[in-house]
N, C-alpha and C. Protein backbone atom coordinates (compact mmCIF):
# COMPACT_ATOMS: atom_id res chain seq x y z
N UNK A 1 -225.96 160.54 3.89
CA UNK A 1 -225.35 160.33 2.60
C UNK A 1 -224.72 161.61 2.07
N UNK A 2 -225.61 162.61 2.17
CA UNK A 2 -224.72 163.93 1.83
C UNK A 2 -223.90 164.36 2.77
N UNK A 3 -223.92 163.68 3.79
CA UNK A 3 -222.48 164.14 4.63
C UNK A 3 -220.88 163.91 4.35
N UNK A 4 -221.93 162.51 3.82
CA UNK A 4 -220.43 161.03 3.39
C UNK A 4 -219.90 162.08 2.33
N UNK A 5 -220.65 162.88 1.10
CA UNK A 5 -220.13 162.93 -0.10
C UNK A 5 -219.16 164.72 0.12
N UNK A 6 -219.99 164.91 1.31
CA UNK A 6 -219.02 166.40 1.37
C UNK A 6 -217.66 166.46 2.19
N UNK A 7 -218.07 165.36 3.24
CA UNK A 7 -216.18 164.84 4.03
C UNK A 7 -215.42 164.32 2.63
N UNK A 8 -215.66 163.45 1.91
CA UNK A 8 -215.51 163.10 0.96
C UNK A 8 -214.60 163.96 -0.36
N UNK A 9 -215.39 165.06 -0.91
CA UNK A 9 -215.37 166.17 -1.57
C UNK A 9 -214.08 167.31 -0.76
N UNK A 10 -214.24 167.61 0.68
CA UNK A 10 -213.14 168.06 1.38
C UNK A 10 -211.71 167.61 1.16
N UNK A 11 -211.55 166.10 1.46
CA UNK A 11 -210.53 165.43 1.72
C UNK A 11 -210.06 165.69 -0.14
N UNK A 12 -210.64 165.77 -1.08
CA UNK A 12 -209.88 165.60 -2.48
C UNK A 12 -209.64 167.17 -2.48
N UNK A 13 -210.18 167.91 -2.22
CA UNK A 13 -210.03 169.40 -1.95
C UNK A 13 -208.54 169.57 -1.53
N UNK A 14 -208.82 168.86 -0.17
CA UNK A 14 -207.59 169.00 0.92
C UNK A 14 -206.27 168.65 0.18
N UNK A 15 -206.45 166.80 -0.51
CA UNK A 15 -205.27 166.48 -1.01
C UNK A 15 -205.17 167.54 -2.17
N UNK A 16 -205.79 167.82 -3.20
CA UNK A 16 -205.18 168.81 -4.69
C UNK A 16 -204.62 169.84 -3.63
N UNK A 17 -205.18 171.00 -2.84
CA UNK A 17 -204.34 171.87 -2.30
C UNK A 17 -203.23 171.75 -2.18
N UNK A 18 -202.84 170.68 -1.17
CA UNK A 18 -201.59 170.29 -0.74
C UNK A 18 -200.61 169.91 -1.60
N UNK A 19 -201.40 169.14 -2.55
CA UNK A 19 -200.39 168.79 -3.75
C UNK A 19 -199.71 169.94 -4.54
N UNK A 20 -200.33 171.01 -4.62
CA UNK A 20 -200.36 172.46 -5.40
C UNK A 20 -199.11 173.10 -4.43
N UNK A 21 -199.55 172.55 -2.87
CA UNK A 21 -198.43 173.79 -2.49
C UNK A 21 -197.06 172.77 -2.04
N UNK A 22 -196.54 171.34 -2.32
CA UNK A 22 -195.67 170.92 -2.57
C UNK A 22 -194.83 171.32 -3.88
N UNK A 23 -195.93 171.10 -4.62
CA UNK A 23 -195.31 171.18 -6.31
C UNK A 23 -194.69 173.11 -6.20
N UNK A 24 -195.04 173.50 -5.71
CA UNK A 24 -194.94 175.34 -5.16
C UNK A 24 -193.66 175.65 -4.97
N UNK A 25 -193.27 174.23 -3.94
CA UNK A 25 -192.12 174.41 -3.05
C UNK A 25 -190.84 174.61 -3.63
N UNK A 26 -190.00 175.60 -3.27
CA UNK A 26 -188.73 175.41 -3.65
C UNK A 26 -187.69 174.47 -3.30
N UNK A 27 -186.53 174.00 -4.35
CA UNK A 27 -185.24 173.04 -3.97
C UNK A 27 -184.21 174.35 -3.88
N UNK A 28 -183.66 173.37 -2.74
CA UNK A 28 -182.49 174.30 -2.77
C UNK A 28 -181.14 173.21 -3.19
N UNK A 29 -180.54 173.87 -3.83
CA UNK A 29 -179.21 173.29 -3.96
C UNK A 29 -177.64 173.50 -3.87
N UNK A 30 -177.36 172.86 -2.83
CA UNK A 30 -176.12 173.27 -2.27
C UNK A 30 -175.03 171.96 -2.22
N UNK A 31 -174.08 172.29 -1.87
CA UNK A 31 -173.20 171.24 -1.81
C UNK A 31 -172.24 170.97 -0.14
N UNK A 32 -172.31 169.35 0.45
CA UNK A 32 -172.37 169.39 1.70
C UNK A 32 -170.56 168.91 1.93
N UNK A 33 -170.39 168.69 2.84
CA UNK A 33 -169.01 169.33 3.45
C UNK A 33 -167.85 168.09 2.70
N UNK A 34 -168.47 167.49 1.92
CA UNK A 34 -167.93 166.29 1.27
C UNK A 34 -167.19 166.90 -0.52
N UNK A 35 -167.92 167.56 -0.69
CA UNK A 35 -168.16 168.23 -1.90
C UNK A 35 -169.29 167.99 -2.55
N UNK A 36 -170.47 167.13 -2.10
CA UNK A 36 -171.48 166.55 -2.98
C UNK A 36 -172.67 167.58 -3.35
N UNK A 37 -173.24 167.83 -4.19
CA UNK A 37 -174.18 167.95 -4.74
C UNK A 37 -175.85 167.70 -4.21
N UNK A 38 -176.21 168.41 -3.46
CA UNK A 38 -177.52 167.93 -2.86
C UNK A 38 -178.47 168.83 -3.37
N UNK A 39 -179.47 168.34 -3.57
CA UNK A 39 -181.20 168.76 -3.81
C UNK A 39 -182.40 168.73 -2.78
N UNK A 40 -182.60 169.62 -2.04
CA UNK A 40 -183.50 169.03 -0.96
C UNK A 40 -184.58 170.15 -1.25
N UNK A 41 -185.69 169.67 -0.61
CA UNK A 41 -186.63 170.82 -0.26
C UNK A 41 -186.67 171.36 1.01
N UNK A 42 -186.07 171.41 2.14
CA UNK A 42 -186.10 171.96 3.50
C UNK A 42 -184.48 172.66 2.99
N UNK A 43 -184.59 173.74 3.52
CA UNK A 43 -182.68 174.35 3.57
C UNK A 43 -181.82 173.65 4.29
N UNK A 44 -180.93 173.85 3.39
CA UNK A 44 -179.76 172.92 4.23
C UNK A 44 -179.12 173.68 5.73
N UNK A 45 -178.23 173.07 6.01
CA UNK A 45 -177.86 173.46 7.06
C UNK A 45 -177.32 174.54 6.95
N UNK A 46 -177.58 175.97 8.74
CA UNK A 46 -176.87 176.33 9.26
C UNK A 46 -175.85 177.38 8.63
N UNK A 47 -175.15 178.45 7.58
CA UNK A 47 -174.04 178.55 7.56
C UNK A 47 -173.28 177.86 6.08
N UNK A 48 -174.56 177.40 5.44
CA UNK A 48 -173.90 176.36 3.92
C UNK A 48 -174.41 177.29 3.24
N UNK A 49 -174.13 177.57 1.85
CA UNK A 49 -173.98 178.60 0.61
C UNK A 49 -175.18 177.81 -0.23
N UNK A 50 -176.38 178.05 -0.91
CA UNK A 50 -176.87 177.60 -1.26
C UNK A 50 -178.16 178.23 -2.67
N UNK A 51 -178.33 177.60 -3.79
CA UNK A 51 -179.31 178.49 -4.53
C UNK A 51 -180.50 177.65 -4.36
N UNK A 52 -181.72 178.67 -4.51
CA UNK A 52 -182.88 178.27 -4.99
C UNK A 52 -183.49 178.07 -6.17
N UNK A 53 -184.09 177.29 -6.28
CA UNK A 53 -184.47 176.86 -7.67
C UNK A 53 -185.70 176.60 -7.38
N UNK A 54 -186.64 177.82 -7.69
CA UNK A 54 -188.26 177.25 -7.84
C UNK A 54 -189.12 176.44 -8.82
N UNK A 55 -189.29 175.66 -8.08
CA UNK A 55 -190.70 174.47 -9.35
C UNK A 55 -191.28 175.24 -9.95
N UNK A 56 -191.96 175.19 -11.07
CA UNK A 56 -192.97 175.46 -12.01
C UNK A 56 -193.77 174.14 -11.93
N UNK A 57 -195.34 174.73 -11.87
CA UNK A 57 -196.25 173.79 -12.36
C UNK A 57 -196.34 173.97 -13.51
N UNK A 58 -196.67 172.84 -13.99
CA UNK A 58 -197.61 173.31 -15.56
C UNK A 58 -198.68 172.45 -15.94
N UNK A 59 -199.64 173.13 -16.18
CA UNK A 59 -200.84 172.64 -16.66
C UNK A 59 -200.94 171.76 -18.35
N UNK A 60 -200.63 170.80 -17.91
CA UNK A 60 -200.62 169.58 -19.00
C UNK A 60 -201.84 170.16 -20.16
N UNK A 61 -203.16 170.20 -19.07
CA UNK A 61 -204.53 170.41 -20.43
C UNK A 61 -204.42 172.24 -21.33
N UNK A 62 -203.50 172.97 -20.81
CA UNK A 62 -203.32 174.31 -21.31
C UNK A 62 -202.36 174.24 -21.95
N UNK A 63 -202.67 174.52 -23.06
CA UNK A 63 -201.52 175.20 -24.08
C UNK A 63 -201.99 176.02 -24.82
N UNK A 64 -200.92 177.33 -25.33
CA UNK A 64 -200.89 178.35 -25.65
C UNK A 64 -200.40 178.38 -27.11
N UNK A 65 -201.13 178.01 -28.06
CA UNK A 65 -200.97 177.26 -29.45
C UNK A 65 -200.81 179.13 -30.36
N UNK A 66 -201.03 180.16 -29.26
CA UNK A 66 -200.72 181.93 -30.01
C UNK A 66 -199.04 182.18 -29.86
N UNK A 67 -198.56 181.71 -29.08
CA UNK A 67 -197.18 181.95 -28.65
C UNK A 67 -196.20 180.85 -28.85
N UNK A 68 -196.20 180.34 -30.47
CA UNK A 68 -195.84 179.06 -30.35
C UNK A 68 -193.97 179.38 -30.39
N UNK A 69 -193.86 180.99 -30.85
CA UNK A 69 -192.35 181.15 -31.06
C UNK A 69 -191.46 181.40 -29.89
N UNK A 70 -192.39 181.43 -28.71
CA UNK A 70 -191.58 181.91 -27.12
C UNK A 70 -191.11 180.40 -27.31
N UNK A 71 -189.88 180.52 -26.13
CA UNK A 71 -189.37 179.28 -25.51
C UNK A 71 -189.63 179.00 -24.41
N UNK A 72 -190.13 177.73 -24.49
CA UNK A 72 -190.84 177.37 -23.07
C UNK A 72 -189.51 176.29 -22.08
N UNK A 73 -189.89 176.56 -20.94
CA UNK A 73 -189.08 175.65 -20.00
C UNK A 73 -189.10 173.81 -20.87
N UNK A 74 -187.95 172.99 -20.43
CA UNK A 74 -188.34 172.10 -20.85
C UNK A 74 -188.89 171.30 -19.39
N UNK A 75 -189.88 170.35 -19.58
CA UNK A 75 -190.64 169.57 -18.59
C UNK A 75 -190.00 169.34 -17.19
N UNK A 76 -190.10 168.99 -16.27
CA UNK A 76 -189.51 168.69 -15.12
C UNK A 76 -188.77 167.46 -15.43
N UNK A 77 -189.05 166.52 -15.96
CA UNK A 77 -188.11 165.62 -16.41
C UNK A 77 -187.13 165.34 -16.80
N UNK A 78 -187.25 166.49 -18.07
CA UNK A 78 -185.65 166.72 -18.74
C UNK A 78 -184.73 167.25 -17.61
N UNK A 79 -185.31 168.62 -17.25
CA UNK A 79 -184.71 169.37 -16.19
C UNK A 79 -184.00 168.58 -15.34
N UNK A 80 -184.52 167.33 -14.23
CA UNK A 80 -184.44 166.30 -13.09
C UNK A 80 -183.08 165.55 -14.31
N UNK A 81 -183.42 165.02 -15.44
CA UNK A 81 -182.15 164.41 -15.99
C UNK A 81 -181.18 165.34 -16.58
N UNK A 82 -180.96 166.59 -16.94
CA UNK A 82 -179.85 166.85 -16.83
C UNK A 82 -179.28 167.55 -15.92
N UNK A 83 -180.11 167.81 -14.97
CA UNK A 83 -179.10 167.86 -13.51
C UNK A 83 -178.68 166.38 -12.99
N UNK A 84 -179.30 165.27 -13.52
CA UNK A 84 -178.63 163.86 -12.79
C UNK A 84 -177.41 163.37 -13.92
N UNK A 85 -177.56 163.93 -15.14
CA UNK A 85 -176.42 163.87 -15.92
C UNK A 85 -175.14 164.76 -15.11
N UNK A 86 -175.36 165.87 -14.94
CA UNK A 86 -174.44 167.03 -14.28
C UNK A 86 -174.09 166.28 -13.42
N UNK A 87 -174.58 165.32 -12.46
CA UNK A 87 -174.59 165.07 -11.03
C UNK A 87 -173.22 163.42 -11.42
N UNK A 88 -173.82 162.91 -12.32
CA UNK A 88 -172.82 161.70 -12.72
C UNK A 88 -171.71 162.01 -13.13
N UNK A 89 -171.95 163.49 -14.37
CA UNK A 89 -170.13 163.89 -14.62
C UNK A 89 -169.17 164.51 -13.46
N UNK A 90 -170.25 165.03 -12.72
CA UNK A 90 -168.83 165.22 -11.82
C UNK A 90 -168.38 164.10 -10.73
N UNK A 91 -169.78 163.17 -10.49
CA UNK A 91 -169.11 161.88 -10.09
C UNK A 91 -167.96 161.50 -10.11
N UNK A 92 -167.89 161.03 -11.85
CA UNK A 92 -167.03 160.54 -12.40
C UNK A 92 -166.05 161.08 -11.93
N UNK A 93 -165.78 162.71 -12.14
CA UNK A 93 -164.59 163.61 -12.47
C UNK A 93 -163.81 163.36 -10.83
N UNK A 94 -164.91 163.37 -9.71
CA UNK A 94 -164.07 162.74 -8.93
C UNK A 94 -163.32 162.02 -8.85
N UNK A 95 -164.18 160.74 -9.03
CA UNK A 95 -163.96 159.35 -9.17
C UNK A 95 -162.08 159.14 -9.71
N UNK A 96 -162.18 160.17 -10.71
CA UNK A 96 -161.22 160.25 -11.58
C UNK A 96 -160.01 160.49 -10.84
N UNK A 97 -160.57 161.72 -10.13
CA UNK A 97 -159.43 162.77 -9.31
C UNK A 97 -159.10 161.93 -7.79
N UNK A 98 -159.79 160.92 -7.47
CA UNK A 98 -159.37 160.08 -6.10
C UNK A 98 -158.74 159.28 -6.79
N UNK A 99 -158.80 158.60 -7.69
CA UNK A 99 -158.00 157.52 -8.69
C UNK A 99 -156.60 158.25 -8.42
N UNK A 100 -156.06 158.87 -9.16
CA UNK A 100 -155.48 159.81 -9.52
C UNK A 100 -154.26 160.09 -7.97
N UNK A 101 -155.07 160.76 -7.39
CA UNK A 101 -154.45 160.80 -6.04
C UNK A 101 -154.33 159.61 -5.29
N UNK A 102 -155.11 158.38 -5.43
CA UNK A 102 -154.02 157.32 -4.86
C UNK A 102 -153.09 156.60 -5.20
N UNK A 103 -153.10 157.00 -6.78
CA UNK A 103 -152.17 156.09 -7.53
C UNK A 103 -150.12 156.84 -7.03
N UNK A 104 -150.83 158.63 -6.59
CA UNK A 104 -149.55 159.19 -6.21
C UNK A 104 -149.74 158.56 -4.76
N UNK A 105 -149.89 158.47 -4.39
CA UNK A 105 -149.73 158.06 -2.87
C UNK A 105 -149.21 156.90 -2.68
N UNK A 106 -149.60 155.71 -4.07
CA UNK A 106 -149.04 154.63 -4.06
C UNK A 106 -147.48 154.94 -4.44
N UNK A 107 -147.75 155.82 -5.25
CA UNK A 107 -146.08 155.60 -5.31
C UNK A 107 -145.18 156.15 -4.66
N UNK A 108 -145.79 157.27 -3.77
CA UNK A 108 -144.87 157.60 -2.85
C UNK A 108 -144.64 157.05 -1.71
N UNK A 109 -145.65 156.06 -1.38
CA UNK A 109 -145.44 154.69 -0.89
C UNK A 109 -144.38 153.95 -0.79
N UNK A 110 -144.25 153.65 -1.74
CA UNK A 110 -143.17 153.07 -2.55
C UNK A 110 -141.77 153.20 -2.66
N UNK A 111 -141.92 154.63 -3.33
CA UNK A 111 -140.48 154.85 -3.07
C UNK A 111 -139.89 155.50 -1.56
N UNK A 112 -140.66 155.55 -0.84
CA UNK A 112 -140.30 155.78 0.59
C UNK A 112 -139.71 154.29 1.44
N UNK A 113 -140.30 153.84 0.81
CA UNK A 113 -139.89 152.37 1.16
C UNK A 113 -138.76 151.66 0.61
N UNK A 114 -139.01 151.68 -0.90
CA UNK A 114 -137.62 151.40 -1.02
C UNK A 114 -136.23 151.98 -0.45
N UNK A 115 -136.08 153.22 -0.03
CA UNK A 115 -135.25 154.18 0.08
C UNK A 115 -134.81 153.66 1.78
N UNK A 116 -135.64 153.27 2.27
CA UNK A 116 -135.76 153.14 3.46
C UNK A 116 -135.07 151.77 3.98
N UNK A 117 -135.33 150.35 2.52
CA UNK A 117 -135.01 149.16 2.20
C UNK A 117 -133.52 149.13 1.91
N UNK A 118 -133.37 150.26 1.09
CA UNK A 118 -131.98 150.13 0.38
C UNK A 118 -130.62 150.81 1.46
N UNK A 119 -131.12 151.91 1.85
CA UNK A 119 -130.51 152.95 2.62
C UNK A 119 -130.26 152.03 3.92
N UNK A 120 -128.67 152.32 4.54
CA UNK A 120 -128.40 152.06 5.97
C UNK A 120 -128.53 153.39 6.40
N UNK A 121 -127.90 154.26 6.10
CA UNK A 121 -128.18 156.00 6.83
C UNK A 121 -128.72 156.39 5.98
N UNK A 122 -129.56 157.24 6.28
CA UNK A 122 -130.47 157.97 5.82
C UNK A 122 -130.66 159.40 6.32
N UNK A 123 -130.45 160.24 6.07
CA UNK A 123 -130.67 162.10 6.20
C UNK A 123 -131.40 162.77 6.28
N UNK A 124 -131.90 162.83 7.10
CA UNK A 124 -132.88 164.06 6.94
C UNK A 124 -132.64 165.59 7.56
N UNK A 125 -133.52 166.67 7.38
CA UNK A 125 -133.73 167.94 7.65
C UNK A 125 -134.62 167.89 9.06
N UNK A 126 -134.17 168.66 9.68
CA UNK A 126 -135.28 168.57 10.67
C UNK A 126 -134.75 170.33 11.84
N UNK A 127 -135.99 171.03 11.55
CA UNK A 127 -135.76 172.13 12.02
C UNK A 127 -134.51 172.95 11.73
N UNK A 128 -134.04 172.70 10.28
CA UNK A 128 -132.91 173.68 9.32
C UNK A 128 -131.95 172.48 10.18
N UNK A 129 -131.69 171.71 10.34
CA UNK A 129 -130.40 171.13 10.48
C UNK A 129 -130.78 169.54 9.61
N UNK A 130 -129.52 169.17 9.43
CA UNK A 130 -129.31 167.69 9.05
C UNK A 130 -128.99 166.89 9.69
N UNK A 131 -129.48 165.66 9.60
CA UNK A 131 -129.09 164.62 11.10
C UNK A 131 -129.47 163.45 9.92
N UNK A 132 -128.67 162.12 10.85
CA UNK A 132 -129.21 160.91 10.00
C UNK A 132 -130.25 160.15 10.95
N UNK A 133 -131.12 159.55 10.56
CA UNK A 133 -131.93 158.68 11.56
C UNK A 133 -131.50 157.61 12.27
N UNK A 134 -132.03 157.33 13.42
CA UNK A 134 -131.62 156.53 14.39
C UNK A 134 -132.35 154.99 13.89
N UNK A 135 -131.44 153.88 14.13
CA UNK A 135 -131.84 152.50 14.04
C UNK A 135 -133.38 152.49 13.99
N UNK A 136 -133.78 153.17 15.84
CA UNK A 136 -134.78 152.74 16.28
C UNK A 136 -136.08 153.96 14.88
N UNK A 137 -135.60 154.91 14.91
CA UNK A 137 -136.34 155.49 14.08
C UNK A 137 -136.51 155.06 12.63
N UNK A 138 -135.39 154.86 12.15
CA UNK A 138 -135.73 154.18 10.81
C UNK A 138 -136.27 152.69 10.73
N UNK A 139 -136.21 151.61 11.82
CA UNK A 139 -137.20 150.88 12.11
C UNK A 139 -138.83 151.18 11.78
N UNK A 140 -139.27 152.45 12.94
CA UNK A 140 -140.76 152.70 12.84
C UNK A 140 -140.88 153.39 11.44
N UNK A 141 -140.00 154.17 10.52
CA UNK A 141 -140.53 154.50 9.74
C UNK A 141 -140.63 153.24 8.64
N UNK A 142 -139.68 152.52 8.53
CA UNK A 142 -140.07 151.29 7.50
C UNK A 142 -141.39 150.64 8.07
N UNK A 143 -141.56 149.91 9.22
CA UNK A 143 -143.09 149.59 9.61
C UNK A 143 -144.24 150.40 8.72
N UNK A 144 -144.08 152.04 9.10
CA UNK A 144 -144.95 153.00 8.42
C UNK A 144 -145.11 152.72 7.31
N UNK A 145 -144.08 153.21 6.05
CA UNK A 145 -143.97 152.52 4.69
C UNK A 145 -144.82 151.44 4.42
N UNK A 146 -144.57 150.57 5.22
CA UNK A 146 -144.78 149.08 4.64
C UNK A 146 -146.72 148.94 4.88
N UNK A 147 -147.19 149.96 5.95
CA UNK A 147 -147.94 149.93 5.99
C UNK A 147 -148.77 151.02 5.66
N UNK A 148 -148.30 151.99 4.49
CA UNK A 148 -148.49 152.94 3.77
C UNK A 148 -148.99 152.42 2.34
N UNK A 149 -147.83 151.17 2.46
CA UNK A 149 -147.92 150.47 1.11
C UNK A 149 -149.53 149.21 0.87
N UNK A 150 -149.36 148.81 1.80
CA UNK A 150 -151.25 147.87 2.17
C UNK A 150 -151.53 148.99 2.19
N UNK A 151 -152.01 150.24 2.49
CA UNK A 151 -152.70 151.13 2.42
C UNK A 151 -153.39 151.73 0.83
N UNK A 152 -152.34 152.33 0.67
CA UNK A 152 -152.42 153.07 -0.78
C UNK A 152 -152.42 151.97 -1.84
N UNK A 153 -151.70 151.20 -1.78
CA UNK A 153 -151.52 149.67 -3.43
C UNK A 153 -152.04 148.64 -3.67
N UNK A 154 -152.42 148.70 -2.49
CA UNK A 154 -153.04 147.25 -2.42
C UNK A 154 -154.83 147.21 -2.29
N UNK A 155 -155.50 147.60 -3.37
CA UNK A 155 -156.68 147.81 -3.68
C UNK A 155 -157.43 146.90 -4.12
């Protein structure tokens, strides 16, 4: 019976330790080849730019009711939500900035196509000289266009 209660007594030992030296652990935060925003606890890869940001524990049953005018960290919670606030605005700001860039793409879509629709010769530059395009070439480039245009507009 006192064996049971000291394997017992170990194993809660074992888990609080462990828990102590997770909560210990540092995040690192870096951003991966996408532009995103990552939080991990193992380092990221290899050759990526990255800060550390060490956890604080804090002892819930301690407080320091002499030092009530210091400023204390705010909880891990707040902290975790306004880095997931940070993490949504620049979402967005993407979100915004791919919007943005396909709406030009649509239209240069577009007017490549029309130009291409309207135009029998057509001119271009090519290695400092001017030349007009060939049947067969302005063929594949309208195909392109047209399938520039399902590409970029058609969302």
């Amino acid at each position: 019976m006192a064996n049971i209660k000291s394997i017992v007594l170990t194993a809660i030992l074992g888990l609080g330790i462990s828990a102590m030296a997770i909560a210990s652990q540092p995040i690192y935060k870096w951003k991966d080849d996408k532009g995103n925003i990552k939080y991990t606890q193992t380092k990221p890869p290899h050759g990526v730019s990255y800060e550390t940001i060490n956890q604080r524990v804090s002892n819930s049953n301690s407080t320091d009711s002499a030092s009530g005018d210091s400023q204390q960290e705010p909880p891990v919670s707040e902290q975790q939500d306004k880095i997931l606030a940070e993490q949504n605005a620049q979402k967005k700001s993407v979100e915004e900035q791919n919007k943005e860039i396909a709406r030009k793409n649509c239209e240069i879509a577009n007017n490549n196509l029309e130009v291409l629709e309207s135009k029998s010769r057509i001119r271009i530059e090519e290695n400092g000289e001017n030349r007009f395009l060939t049947d067969t070439e302005r063929e594949s480039r309208l195909k392109q266009a047209r399938e520039n245009v399902k590409k970029y507009c058609e969302k």
